[in-house]
N, C-alpha and C. Protein backbone atom coordinates (compact mmCIF):
# COMPACT_ATOMS: atom_id res chain seq x y z
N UNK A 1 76.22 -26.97 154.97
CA UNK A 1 74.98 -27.65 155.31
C UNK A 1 75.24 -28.64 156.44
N UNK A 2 74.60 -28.74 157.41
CA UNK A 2 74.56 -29.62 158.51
C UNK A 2 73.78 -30.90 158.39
N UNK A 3 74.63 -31.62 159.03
CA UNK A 3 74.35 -33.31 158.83
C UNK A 3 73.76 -33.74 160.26
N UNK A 4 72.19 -33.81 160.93
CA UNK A 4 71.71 -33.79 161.90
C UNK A 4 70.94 -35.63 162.14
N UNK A 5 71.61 -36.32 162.64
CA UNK A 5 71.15 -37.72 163.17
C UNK A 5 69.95 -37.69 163.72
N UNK A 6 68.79 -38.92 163.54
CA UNK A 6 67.99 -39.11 163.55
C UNK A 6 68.03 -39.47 165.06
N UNK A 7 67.04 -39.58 165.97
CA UNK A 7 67.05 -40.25 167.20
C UNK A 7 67.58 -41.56 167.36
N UNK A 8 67.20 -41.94 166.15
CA UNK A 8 67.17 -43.40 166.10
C UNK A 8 68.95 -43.70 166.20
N UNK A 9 69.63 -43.05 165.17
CA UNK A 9 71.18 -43.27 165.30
C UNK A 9 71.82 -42.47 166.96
N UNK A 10 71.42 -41.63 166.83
CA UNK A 10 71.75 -40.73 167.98
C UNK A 10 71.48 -42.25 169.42
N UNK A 11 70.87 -42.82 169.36
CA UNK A 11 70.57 -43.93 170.74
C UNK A 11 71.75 -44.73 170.28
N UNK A 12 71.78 -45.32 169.20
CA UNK A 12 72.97 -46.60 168.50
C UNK A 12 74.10 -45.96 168.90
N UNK A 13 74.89 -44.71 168.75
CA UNK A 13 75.85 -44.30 168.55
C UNK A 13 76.18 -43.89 170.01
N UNK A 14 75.43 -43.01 170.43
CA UNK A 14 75.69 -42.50 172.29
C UNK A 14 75.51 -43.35 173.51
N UNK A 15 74.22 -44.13 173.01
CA UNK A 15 74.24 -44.61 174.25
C UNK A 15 73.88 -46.68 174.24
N UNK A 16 73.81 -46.84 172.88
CA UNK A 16 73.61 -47.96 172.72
C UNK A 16 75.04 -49.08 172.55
N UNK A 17 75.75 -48.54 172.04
CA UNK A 17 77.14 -48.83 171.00
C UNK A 17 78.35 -49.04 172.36
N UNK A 18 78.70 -50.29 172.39
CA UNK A 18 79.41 -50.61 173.26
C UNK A 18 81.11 -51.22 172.34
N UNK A 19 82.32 -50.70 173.09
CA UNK A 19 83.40 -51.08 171.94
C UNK A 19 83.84 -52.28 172.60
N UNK A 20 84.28 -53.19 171.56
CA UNK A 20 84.49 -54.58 171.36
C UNK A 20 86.21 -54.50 172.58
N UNK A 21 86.13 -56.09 173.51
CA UNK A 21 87.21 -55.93 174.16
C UNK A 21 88.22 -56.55 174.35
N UNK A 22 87.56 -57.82 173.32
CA UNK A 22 88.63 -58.96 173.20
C UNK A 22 88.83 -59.06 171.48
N UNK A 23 89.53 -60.40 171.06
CA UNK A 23 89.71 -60.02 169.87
C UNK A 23 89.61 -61.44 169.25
N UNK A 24 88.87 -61.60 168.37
CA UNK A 24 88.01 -63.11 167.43
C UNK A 24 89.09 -63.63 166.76
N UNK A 25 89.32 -65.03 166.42
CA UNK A 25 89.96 -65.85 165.50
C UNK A 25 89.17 -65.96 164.37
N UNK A 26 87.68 -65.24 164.51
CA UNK A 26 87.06 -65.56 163.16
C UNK A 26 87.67 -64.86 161.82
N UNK A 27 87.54 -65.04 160.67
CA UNK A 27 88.36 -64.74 159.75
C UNK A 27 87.28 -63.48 159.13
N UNK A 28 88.14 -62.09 158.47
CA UNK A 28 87.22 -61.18 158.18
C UNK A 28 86.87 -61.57 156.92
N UNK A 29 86.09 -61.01 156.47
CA UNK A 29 86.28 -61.59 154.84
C UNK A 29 86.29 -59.85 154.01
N UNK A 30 86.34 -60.45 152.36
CA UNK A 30 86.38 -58.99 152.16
C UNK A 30 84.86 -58.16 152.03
N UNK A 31 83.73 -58.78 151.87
CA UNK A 31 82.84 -57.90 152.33
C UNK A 31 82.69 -57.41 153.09
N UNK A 32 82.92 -57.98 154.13
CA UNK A 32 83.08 -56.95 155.62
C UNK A 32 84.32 -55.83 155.57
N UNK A 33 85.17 -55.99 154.92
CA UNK A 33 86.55 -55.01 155.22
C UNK A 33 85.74 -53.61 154.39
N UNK A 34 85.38 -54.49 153.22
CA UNK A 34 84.79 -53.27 151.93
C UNK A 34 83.38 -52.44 152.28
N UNK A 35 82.60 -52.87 153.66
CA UNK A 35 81.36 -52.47 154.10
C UNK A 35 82.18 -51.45 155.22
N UNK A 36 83.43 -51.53 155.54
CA UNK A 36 83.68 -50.52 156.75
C UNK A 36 84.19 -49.55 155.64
């Protein structure tokens, strides 16, 4: 069965979604580790 993205993700993911280039001293916590 095929898994077909909505427009809406398809914009976030291709052409919206820019990768991070420096790198934060902020501290992660574990909700964030456990949400990736």
């Amino acid at each position: 069965m095929a898994f077909v993205l909505d427009e809406t993700a398809q914009n976030l993911l291709f052409r919206e979604a820019h990768t991070a280039n420096t790198f934060s001293d902020a501290p992660v916590t574990d909700e964030q580790i456990k949400a990736v």
